[in-house]
C-alpha atoms as a PDB file:
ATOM      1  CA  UNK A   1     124.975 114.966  71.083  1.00  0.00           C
ATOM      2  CA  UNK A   2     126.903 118.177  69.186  1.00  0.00           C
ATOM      3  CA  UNK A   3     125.810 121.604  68.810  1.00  0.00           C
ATOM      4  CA  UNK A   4     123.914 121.509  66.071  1.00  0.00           C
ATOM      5  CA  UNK A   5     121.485 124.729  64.975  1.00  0.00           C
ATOM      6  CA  UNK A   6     118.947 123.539  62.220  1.00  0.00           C
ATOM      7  CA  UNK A   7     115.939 125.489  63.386  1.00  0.00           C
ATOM      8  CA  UNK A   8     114.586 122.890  65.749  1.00  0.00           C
ATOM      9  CA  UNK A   9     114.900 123.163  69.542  1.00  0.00           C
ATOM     10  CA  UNK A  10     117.230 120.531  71.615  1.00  0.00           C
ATOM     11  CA  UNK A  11     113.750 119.018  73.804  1.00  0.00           C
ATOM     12  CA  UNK A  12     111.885 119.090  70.281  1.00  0.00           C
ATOM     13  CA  UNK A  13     114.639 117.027  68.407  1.00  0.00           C
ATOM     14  CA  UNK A  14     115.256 114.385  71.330  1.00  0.00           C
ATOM     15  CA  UNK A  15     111.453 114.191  71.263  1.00  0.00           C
ATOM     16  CA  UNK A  16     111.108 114.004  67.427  1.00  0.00           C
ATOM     17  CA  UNK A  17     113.854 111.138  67.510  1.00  0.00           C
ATOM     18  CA  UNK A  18     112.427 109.600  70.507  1.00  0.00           C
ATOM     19  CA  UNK A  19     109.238 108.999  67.954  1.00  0.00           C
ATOM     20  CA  UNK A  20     111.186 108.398  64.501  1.00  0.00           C
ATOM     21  CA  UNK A  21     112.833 105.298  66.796  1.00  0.00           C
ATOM     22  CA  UNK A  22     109.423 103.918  67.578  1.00  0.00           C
ATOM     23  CA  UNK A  23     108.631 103.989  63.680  1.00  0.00           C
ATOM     24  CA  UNK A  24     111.709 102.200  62.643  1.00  0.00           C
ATOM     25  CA  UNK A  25     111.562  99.803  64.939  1.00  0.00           C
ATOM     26  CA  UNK A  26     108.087  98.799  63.698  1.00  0.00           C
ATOM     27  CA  UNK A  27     108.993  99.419  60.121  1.00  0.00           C
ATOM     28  CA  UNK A  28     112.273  97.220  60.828  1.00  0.00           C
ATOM     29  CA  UNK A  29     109.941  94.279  62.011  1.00  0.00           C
ATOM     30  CA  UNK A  30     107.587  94.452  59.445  1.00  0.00           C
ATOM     31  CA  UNK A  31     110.483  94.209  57.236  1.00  0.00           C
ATOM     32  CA  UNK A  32     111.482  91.255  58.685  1.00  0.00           C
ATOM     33  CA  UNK A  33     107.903  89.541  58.956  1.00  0.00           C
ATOM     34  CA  UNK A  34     107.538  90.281  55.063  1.00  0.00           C
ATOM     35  CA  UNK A  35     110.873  89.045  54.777  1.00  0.00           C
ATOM     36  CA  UNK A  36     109.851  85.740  56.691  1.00  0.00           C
ATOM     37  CA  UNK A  37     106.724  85.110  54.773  1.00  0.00           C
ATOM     38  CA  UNK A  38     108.307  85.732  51.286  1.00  0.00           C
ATOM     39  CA  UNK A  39     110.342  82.793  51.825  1.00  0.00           C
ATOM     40  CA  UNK A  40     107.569  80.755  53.312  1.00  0.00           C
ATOM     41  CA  UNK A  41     104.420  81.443  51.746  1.00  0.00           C
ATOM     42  CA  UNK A  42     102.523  78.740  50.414  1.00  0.00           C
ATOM     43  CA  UNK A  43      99.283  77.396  48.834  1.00  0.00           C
ATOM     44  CA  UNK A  44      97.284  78.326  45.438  1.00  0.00           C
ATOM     45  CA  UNK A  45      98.520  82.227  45.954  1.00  0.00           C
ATOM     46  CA  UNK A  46     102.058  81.586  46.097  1.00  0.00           C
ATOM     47  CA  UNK A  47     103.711  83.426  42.993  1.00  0.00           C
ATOM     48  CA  UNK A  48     101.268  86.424  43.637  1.00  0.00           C
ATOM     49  CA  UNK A  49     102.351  86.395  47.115  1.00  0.00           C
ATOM     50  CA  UNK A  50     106.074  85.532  46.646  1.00  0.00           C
ATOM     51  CA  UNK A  51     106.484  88.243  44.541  1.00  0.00           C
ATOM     52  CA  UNK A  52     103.978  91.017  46.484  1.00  0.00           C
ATOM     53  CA  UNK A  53     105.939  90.085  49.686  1.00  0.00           C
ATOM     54  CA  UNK A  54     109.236  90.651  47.887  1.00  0.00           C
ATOM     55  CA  UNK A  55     108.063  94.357  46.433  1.00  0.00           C
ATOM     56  CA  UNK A  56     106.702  95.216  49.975  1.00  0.00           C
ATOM     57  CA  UNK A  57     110.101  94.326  51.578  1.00  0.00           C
ATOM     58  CA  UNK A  58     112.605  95.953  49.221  1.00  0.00           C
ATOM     59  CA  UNK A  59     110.709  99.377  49.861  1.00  0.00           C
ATOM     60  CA  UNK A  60     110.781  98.353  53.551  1.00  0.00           C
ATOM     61  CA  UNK A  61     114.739  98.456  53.533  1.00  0.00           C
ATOM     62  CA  UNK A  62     114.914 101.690  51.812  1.00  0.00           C
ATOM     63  CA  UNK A  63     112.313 103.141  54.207  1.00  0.00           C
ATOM     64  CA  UNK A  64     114.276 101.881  57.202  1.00  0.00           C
ATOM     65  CA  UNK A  65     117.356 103.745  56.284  1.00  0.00           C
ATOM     66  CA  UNK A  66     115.586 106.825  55.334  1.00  0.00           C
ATOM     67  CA  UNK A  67     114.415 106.485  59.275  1.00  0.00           C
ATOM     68  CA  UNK A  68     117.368 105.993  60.406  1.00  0.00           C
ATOM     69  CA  UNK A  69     119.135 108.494  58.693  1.00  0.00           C
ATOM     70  CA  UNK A  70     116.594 111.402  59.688  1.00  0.00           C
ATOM     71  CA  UNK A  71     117.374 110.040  63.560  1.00  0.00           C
ATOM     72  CA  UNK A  72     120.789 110.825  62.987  1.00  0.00           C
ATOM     73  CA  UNK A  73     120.233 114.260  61.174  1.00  0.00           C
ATOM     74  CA  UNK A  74     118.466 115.315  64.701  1.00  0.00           C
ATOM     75  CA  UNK A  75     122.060 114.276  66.244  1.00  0.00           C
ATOM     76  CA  UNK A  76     120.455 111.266  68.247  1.00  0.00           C
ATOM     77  CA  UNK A  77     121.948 107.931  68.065  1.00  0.00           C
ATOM     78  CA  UNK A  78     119.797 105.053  65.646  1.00  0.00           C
ATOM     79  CA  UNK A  79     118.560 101.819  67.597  1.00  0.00           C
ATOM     80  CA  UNK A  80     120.094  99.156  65.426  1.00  0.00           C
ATOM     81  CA  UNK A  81     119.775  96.033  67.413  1.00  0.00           C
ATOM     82  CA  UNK A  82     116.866  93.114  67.468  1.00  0.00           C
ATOM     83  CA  UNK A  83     116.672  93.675  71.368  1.00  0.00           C
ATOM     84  CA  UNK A  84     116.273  97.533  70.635  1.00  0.00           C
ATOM     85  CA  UNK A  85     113.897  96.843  68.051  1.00  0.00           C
ATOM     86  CA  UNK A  86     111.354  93.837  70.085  1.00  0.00           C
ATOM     87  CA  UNK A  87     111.614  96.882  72.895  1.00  0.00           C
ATOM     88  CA  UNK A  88     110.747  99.772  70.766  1.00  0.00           C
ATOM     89  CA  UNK A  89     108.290  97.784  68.386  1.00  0.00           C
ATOM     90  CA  UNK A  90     104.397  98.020  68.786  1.00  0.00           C
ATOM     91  CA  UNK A  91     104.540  95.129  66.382  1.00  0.00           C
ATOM     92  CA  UNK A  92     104.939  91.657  67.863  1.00  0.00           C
ATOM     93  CA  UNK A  93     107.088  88.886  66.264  1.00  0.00           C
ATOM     94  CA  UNK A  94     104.979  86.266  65.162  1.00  0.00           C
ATOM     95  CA  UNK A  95     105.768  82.207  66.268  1.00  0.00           C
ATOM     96  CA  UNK A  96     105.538  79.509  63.373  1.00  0.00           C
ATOM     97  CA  UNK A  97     104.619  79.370  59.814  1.00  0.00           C
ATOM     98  CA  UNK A  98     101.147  81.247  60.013  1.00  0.00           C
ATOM     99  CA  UNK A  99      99.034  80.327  56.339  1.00  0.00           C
ATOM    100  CA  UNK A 100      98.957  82.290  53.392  1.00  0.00           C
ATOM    101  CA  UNK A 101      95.723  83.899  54.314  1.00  0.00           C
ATOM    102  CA  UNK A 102      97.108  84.639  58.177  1.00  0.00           C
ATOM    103  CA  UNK A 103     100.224  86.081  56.492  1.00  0.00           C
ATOM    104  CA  UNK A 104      98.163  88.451  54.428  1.00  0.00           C
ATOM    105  CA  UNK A 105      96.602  89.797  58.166  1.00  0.00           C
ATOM    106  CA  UNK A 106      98.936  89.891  59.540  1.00  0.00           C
ATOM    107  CA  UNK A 107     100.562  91.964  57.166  1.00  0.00           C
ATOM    108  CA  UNK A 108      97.926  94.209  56.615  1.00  0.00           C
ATOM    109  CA  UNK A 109      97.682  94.703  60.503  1.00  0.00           C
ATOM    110  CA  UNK A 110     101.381  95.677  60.912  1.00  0.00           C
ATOM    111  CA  UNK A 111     100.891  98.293  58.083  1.00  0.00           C
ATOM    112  CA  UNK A 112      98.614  99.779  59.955  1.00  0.00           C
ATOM    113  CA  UNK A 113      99.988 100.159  62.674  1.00  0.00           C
ATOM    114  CA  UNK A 114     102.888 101.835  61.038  1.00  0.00           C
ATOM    115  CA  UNK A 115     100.170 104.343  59.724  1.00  0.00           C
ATOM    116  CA  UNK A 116      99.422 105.139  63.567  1.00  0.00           C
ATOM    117  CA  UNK A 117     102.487 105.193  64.460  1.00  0.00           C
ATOM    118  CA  UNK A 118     103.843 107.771  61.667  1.00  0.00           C
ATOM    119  CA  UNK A 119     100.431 109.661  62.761  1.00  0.00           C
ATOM    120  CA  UNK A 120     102.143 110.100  66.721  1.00  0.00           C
ATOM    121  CA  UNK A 121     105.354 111.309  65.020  1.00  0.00           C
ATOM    122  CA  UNK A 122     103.524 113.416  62.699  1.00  0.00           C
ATOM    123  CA  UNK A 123     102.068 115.222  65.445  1.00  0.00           C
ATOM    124  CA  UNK A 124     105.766 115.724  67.385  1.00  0.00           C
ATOM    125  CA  UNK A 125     107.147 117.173  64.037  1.00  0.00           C
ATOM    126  CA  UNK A 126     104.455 119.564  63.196  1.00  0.00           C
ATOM    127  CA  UNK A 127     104.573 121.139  66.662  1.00  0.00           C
ATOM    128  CA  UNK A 128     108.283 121.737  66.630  1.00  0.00           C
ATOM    129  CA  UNK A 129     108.022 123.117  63.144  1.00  0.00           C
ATOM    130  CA  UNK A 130     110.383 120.038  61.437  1.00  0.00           C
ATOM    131  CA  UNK A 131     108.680 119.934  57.533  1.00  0.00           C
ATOM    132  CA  UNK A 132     111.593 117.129  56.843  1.00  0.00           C
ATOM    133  CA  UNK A 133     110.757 114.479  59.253  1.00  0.00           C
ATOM    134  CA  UNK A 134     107.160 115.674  58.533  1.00  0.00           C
ATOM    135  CA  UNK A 135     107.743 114.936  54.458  1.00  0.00           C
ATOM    136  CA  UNK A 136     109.336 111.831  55.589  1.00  0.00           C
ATOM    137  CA  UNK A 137     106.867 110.472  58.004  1.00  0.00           C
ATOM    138  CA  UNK A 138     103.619 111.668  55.716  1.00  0.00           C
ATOM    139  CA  UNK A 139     105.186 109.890  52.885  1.00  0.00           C
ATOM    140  CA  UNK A 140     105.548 106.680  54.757  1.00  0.00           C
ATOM    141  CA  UNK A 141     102.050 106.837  55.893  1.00  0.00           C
ATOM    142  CA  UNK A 142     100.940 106.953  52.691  1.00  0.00           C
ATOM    143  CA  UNK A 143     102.635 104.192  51.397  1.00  0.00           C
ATOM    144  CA  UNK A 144     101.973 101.769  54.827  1.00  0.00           C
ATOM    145  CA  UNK A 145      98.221 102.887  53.817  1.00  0.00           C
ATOM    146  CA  UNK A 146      97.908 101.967  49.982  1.00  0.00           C
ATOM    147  CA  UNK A 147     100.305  98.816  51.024  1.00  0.00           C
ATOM    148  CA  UNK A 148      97.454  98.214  53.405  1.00  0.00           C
ATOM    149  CA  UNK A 149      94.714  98.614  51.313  1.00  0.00           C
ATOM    150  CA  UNK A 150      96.303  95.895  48.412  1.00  0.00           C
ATOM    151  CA  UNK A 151      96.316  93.792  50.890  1.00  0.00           C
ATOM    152  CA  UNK A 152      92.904  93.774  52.327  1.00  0.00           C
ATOM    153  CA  UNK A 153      92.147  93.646  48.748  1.00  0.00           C
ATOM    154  CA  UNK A 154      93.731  90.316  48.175  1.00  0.00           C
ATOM    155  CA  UNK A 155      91.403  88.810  51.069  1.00  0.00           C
ATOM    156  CA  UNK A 156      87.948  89.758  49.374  1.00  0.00           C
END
């Protein structure tokens, strides 16, 4: 770490960052489990799938970077390996091709857990005062929860 001076106290930022690493390491493995089932969905729902999956994971690779990014603007080194990630990542990889319908839980389940996740480092950044990883981490919650709800809406 430098000397840095953006407002935000040394224990709060390593704390802050400690959090933000937890969120992209889930947001990185949902990104990859979209990715995964994009390519192998199947079954009477492909195209609407297929291309749902595809949206969901393009924003997921923006978002990722945006973490990532914010990690480093707190002057802490960004996880950026799969062994970092399985370790940091409430989300578990999944074994096999699960079906269409599976895919769509699954999906749904590691979007919400994103949402509690962001919630934890929501917390951290409002008590140290940090609006911009606050912005960032209540706009990814709100995303993770409307990507969420399309998908439970899909099952009905």
């Amino acid at each position: 770490m430098t000397d840095i001076d953006i407002g935000i106290k040394k224990d709060d930022r390593l704390k802050i960052a400690e959090g933000l690493k937890s969120l992209l390491a889930d947001s990185y493995t949902l990104y990859l489990q979209t990715h995964n089932f994009h390519w192998n969905v199947t079954g009477v729902h492909f195209r609407e799938l297929h291309l749902m999956f595809e949206e969901q994971y393009t924003e997921l690779a923006v978002a990722v970077d945006d973490i990532a990014e914010r990690i480093r603007t707190l002057d802490v080194a960004a996880p950026g390996t799969y062994k970092e990630f399985a370790r940091l990542s409430s989300i578990k990889e999944v074994e096999g091709v699960p079906s269409s319908a599976d895919m769509v839980d699954l999906l749904t389940q590691g979007h919400e857990q994103v949402v509690k996740t962001s919630r934890q480092v929501l917390k951290l950044a409002q008590a140290a005062d940090d609006e911009s990883t606050a912005a960032l981490v209540s706009d990814r919650m709100r995303i993770h929860e409307k990507t969420a709800w399309m998908l439970r809406a899909t099952r009905k």
